[in-house]
N, C-alpha and C. Protein backbone atom coordinates (compact mmCIF):
# COMPACT_ATOMS: atom_id res chain seq x y z
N UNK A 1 5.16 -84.73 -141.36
CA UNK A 1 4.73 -83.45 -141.83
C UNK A 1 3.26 -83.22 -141.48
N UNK A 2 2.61 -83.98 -141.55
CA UNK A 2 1.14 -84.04 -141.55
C UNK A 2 0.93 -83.63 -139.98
N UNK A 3 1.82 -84.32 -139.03
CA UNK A 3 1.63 -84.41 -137.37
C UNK A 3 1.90 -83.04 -137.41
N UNK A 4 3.06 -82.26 -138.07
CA UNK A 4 3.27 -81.14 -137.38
C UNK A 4 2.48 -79.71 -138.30
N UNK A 5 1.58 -80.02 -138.84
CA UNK A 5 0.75 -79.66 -139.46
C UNK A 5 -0.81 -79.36 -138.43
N UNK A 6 -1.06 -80.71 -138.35
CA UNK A 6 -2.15 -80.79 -137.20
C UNK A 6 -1.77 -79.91 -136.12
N UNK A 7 -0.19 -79.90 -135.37
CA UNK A 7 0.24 -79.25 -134.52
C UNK A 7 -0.24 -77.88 -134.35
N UNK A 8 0.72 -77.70 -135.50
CA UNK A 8 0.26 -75.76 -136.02
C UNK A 8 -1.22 -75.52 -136.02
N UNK A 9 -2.00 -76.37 -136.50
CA UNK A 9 -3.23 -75.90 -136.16
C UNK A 9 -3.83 -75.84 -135.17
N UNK A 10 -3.79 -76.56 -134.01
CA UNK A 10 -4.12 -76.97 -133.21
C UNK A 10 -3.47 -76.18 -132.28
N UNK A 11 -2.24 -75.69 -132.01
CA UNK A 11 -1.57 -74.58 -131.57
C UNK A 11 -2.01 -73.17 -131.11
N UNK A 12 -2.64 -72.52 -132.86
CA UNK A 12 -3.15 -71.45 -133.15
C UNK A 12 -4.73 -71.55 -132.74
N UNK A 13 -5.17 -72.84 -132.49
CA UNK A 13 -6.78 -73.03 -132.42
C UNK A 13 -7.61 -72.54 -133.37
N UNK A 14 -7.38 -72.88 -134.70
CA UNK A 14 -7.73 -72.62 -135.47
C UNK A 14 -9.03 -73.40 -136.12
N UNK A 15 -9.80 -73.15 -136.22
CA UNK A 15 -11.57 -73.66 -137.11
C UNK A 15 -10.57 -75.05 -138.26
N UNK A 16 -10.89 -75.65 -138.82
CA UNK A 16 -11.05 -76.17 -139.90
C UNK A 16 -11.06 -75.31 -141.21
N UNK A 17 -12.66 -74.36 -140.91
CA UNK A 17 -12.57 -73.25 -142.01
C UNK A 17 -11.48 -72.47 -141.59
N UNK A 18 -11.11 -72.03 -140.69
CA UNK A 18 -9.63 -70.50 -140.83
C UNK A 18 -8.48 -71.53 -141.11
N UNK A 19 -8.17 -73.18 -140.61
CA UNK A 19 -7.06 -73.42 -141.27
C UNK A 19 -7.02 -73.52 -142.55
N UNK A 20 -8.08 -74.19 -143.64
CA UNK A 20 -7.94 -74.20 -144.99
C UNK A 20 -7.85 -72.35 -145.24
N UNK A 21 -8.45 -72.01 -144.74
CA UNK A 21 -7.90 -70.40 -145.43
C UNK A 21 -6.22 -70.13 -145.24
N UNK A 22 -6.13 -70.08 -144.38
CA UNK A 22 -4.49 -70.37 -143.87
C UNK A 22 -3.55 -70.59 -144.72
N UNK A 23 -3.87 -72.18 -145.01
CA UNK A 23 -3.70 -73.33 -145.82
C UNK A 23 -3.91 -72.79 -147.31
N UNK A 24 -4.59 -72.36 -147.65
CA UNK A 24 -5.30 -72.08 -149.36
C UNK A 24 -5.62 -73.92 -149.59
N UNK A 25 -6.34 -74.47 -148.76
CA UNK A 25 -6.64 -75.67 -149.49
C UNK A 25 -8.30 -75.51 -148.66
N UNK A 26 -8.91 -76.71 -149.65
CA UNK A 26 -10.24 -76.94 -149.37
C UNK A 26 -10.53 -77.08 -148.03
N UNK A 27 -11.63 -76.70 -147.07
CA UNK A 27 -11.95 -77.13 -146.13
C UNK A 27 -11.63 -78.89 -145.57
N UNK A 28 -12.80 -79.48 -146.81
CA UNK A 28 -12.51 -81.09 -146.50
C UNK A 28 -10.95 -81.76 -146.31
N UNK A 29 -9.72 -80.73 -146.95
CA UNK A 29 -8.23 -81.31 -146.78
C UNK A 29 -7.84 -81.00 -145.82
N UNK A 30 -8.59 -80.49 -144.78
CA UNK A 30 -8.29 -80.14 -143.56
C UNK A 30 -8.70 -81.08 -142.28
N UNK A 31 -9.95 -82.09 -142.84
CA UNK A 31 -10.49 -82.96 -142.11
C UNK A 31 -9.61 -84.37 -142.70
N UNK A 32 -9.48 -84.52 -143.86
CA UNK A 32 -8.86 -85.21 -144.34
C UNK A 32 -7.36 -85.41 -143.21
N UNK A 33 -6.58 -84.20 -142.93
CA UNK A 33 -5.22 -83.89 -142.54
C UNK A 33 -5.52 -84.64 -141.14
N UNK A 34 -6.75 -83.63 -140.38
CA UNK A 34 -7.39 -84.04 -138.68
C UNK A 34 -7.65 -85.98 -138.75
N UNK A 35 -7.26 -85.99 -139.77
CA UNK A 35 -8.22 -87.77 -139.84
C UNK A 35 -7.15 -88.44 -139.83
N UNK A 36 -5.69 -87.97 -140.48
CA UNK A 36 -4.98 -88.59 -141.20
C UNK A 36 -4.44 -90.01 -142.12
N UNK A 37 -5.32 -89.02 -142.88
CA UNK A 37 -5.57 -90.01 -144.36
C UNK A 37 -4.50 -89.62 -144.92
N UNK A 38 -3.04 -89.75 -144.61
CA UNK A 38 -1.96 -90.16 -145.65
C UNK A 38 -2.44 -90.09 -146.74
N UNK A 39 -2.47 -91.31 -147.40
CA UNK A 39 -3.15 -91.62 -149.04
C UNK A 39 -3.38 -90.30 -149.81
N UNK A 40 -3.73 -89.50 -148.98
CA UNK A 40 -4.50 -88.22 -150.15
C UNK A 40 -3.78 -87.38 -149.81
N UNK A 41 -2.93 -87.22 -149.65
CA UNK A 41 -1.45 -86.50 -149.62
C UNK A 41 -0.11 -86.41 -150.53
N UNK A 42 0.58 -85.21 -151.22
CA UNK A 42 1.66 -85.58 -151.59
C UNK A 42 2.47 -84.81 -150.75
N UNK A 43 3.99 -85.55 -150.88
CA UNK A 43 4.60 -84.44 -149.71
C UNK A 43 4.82 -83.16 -150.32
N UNK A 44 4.59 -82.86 -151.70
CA UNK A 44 4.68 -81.14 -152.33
C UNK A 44 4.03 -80.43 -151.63
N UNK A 45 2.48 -81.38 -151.73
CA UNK A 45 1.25 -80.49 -151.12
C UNK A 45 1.53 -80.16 -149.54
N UNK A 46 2.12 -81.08 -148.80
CA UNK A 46 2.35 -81.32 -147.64
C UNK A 46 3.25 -79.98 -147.28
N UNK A 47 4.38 -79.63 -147.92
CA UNK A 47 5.54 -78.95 -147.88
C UNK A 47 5.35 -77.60 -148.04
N UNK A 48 4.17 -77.40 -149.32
CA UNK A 48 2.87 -76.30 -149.22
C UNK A 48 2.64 -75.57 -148.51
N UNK A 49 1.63 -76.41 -147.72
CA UNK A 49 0.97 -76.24 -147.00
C UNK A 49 1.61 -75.67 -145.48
N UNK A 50 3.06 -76.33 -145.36
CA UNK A 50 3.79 -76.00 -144.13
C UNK A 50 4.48 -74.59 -144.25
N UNK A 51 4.71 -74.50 -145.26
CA UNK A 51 5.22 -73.08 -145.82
C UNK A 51 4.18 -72.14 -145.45
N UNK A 52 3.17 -72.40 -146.01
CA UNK A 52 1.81 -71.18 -145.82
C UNK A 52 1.56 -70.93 -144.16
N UNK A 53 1.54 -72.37 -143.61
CA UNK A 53 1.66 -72.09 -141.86
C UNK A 53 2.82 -71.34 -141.37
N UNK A 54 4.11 -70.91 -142.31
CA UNK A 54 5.32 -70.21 -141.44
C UNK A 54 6.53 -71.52 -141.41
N UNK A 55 5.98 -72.67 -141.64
CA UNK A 55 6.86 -73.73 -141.12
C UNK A 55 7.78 -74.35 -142.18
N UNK A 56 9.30 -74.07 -141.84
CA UNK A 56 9.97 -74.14 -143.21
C UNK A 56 10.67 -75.69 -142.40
N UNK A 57 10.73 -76.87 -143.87
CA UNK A 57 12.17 -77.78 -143.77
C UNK A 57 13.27 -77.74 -144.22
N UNK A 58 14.32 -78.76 -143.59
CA UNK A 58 15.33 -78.66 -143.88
C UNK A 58 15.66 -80.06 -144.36
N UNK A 59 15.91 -80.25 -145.55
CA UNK A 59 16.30 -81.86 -145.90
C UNK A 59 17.84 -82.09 -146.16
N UNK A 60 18.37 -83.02 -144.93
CA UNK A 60 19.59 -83.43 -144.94
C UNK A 60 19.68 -85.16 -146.27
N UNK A 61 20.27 -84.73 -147.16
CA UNK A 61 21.15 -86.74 -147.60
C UNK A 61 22.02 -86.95 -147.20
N UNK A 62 21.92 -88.43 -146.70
CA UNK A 62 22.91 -88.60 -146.42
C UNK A 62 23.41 -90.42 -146.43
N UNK A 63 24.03 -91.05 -146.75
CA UNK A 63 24.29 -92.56 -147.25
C UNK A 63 24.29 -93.73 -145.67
N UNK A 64 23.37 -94.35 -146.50
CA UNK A 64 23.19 -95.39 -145.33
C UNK A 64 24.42 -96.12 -144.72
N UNK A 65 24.15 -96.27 -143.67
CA UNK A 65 25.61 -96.70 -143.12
C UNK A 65 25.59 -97.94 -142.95
């Protein structure tokens, strides 16, 4: 999520500052994202954040084989 996050930004060529606007998150969670510092991530926020970029998932379950 995070990779295709960076993607989208990086895509659009977007500042740091215009992606947290984008984003509605702090500037620094944007360097944080460019750094990828996992750790300071949840995937809600993650899922968020992909939404606000346009970028929707799709979560398949399914039993280990």
């Amino acid at each position: 999520m995070m990779a295709m996050l960076r993607e989208a930004i990086k895509t659009r060529g977007l500042t740091q500052t215009a992606a947290a606007e984008l984003l509605n998150v702090a500037q620094p969670r944007i360097s944080d994202l460019a750094r990828g510092k996992i750790e300071r991530f949840t995937i809600d926020a993650l899922v968020n954040m992909l939404a606000r970029a346009g970028i929707f998932l799709e979560v398949e379950r399914r039993r280990a084989a």
